[in-house]
Structures are given as structure tokens and as C-alpha cells.
Protein backbone atom coordinates (compact mmCIF):
# COMPACT_ATOMS: atom_id res chain seq x y z
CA UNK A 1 105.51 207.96 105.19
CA UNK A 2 101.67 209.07 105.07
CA UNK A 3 98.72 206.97 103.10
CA UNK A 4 98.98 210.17 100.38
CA UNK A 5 102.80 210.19 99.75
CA UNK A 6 102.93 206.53 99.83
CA UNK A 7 100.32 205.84 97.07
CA UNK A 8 101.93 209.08 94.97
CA UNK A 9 105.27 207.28 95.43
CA UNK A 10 103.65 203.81 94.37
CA UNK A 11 102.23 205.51 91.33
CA UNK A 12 104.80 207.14 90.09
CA UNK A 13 106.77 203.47 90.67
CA UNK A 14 103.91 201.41 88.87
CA UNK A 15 104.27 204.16 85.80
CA UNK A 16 108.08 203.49 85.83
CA UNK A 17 107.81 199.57 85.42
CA UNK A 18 105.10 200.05 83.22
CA UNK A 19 107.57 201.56 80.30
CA UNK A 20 110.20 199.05 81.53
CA UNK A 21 107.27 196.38 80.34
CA UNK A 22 106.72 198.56 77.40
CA UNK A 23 110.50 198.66 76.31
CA UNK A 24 110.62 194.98 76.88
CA UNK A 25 107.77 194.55 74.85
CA UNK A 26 108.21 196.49 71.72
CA UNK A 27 112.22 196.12 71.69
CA UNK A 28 113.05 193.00 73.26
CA UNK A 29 111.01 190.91 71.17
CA UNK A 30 111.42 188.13 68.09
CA UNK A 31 107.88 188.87 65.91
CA UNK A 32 107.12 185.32 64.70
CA UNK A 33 104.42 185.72 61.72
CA UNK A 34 101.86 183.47 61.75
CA UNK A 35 99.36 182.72 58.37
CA UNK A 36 96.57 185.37 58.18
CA UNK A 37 98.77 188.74 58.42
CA UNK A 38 98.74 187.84 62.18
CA UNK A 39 101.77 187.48 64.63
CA UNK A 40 102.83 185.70 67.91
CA UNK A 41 106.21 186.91 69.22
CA UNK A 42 109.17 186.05 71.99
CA UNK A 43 109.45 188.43 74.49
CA UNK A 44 110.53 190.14 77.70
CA UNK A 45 107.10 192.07 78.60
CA UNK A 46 105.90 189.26 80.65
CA UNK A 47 109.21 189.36 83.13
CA UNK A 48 108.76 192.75 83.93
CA UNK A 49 105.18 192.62 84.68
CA UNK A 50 106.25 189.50 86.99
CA UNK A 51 109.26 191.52 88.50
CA UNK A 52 106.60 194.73 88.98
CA UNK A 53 104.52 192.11 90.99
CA UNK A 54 106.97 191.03 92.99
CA UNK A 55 108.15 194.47 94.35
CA UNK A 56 105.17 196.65 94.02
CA UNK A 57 102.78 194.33 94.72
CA UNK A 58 99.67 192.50 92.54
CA UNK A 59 97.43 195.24 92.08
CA UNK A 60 100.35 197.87 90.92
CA UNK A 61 102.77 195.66 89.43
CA UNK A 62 99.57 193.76 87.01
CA UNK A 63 98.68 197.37 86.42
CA UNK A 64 102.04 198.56 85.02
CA UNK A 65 102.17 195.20 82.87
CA UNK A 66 98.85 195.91 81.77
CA UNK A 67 99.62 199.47 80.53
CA UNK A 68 102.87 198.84 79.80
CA UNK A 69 101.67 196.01 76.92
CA UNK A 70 98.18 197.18 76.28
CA UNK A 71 100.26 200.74 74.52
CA UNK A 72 102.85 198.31 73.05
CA UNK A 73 99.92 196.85 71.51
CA UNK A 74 97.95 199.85 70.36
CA UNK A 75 101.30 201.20 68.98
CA UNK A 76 101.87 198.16 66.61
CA UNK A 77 98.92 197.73 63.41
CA UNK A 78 99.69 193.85 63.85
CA UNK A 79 98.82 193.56 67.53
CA UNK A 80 96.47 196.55 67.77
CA UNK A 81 93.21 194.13 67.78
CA UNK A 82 94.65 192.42 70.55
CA UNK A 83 94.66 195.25 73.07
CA UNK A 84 91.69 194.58 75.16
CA UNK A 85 93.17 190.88 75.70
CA UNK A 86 96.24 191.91 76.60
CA UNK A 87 95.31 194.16 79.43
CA UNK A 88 93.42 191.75 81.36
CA UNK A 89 95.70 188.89 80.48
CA UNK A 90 98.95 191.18 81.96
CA UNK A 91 96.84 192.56 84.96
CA UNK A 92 96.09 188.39 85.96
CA UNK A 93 99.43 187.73 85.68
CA UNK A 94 100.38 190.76 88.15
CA UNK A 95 97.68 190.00 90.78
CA UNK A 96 98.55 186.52 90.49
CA UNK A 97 102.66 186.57 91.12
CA UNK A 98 101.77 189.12 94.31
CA UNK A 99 99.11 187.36 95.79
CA UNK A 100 101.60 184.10 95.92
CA UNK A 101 104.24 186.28 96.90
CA UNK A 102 102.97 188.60 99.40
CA UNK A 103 99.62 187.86 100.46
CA UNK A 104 100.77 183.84 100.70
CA UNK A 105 104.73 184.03 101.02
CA UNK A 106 104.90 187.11 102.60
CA UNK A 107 108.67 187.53 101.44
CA UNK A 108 108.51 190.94 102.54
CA UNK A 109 108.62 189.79 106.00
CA UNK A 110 111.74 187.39 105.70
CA UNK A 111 115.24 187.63 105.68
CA UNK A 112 115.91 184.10 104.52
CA UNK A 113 117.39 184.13 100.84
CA UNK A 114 116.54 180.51 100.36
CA UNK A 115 112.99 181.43 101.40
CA UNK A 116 112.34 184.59 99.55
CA UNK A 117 113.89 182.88 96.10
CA UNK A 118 112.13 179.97 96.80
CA UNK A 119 108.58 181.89 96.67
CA UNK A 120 109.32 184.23 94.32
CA UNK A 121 110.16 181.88 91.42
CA UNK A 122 106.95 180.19 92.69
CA UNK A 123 104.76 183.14 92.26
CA UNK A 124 106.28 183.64 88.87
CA UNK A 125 105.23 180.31 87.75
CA UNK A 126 102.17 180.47 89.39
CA UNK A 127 101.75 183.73 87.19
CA UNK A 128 103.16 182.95 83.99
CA UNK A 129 101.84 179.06 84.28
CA UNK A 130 98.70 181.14 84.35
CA UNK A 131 99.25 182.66 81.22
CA UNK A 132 101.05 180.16 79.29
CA UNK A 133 96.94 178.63 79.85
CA UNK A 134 94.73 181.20 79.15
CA UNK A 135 96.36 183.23 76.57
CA UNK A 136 95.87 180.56 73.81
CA UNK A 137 92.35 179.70 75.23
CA UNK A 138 91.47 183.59 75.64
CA UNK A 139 92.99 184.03 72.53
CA UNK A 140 90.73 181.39 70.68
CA UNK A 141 87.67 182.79 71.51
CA UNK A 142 88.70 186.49 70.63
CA UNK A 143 89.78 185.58 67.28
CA UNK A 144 86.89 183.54 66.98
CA UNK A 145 84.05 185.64 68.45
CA UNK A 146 85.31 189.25 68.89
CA UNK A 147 87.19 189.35 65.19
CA UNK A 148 85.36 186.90 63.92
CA UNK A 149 88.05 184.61 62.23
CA UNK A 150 87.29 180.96 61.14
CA UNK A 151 87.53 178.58 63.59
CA UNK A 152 89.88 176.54 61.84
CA UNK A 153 92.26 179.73 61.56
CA UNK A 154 91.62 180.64 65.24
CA UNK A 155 92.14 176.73 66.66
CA UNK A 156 95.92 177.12 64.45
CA UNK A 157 96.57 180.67 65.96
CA UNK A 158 96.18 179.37 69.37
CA UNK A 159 98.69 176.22 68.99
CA UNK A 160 101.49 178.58 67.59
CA UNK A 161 100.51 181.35 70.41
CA UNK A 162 100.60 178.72 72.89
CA UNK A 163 104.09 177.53 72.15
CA UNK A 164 105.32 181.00 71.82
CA UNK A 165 103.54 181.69 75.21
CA UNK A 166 105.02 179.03 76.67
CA UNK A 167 108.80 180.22 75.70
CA UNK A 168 108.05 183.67 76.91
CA UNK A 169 106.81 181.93 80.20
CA UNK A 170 110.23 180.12 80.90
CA UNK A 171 112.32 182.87 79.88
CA UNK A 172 110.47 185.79 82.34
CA UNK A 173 110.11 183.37 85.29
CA UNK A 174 114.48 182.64 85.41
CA UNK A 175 114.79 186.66 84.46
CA UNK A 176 112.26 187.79 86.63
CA UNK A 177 113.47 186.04 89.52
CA UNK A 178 117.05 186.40 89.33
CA UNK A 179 116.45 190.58 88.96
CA UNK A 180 114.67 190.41 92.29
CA UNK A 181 116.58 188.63 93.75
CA UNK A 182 119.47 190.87 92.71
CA UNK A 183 118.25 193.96 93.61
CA UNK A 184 115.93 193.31 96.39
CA UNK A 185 119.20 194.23 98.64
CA UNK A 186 119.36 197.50 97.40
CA UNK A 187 115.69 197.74 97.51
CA UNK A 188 115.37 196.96 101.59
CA UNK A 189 118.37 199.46 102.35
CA UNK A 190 117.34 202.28 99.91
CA UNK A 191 113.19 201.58 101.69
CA UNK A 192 111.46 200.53 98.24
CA UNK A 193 110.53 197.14 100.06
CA UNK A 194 109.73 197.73 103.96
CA UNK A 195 109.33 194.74 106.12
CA UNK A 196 106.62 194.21 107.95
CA UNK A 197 106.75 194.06 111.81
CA UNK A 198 104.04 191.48 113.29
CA UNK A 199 102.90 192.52 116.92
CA UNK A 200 101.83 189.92 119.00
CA UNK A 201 99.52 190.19 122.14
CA UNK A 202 100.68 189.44 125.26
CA UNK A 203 99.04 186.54 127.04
């Protein structure tokens, strides 16, 4: 497969898992309002963008998550104001679960089960732990600086986000791991994931 047809192919894959996050998103979701005409919510976004990671790598799979949520966002008057947050949030959580995953783990070299669960439920948490942190703290400071809420109002938006965040975190890392697990069989045989052959010198 050439540079050109491969990064067509990874495209049109990254555009795929970005509506899968966008489904999840909008449609898989419990909207939880919160005082001020705002609103936190459980979801399924986050799993997605974590399962994109894991098979399409950081850089594609935070972009679909990114996309995917950023037009759930703009799509919703509630969340709307949150766009810009949400994009870079989704894309860190991406680049985050591959880089654990495939630039540390390198599952995409092994054919150890064990291994490759192992290290991707670590990259999800790794990703997701990520968020679970810096949504509430991002949060804060957009509420506070961008939209200019009181601080008071921005500090109690950021506990209930947090909590909420941290649901959504536990729920994508078991779903997002199990699905890749699940299919990554299917994936190898059918050449979505290819395997990496090392070549050694000879001494």
C-alpha cells in the first residue's frame, strides 16, 4: 500500500470514527443540568475517541474525537460555547491513549493477548485519567475568563463536571478496551492493524 492510498484510507477511517464519537455523543448520553442554564452529561464520546486511538493511532484517532464532539457540541445551544474546549480536550485524549499504546507499548507489534490488553487499558487510563484532570480545571478558567461567569458559579460548574467527567472516564476505559480487544482479530486478518516487522543488523 503506497504513502497516498494509505493516508486516503486513514482519512476516510478517522472520518468514520469521528461520527461513531459523534453518535456516542449526542445519543448515548444522560444531560445532567447544572444551575445557570448550563449542563454536564454521561456519555460514550470519550470511548470512541479512546478506541479511534487505539487503532488508528494518536494523531487520527484524537482527531476524529475532536471532530466528532466539537460538531456534537456546535449542534446543541447548551454546549455550543464549549466547542473550542472540547476539541483540544478530545484531540489530548487521542494523542495521549496512542502515544502509550503505540509509540510506548507498541501493541501493534505483539501477539500476546495478555500484553496487548494489558497496555491498552493502560493507555486508556492514561488518556481519560488525563481528562478526568483537565476538563474541570480547563473548564474553570473558560467559564471564568472566556464567558466570563462568576467565579463562584465557575468553581461549582467544575466540581459537578468533574464528577461527571470522572464517570464518563470509567465507563469509556472498560468499553473502549473490551471493543479492541474484540475486534482487533478481525482487524489484523482483514489488514486495518499491520504489524510491524523489526529488522535487525547482522553482527
Amino acid at each position: 500500500m503506497n504513502q497516498r492510498h494509505q493516508t486516503t484510507t486513514k482519512l476516510a477511517q478517522t472520518a468514520i470514527f469521528a461520527a461513531l464519537c459523534y453518535v456516542a455523543f449526542a445519543f448515548l448520553q444522560i444531560k445532567i443540568p447544572v444551575p445557570g442554564g448550563d449542563a454536564t452529561s454521561i456519555h460514550a464520546g470519550n470511548a470512541f475517541c479512546a478506541l479511534a486511538a487505539l487503532i488508528l493511532g494518536g494523531g487520527y484517532g484524537g482527531l476524529a474525537g475532536a471532530v466528532g464532539m466539537t460538531i456534537g457540541d456546535l449542534l446543541d445551544p447548551i454546549y455550543i460555547v464549549g466547542a473550542p474546549k472540547t476539541f483540544v480536550l478530545k484531540f489530548m485524549i487521542g494523542l495521549i491513549v496512542g502515544l502509550v499504546a503505540h509509540r510506548i507499548a507498541k501493541i501493534n507489534d505483539s501477539t500476546d493477548k495478555k500484553y496487548v490488553m494489558k497496555w491498552s487499558t493502560l493507555a486508556c487510563v492514561a488518556g481519560l485519567g488525563f481528562n478526568v484532570i483537565a476538563d474541570p480545571v480547563v473548564g474553570y478558567f473558560y467559564k471564568q475568563y472566556i464567558l466570563g461567569q462568576p467565579q463562584q458559579m465557575a468553581e461549582t460548574l467544575a466540581k459537578i463536571n468533574g464528577a461527571a467527567t470522572l464517570i464518563n472516564a470509567v465507563v469509556s476505559i472498560v468499553l473502549a478496551g473490551l471493543l479492541y480487544n474484540a475486534v482487533r482479530p478481525v482487524l489484523l486478518k482483514s489488514g486495518l492493524i499491520t504489524k510491524e516487522i523489526r529488522r535487525t543488523k547482522a553482527v
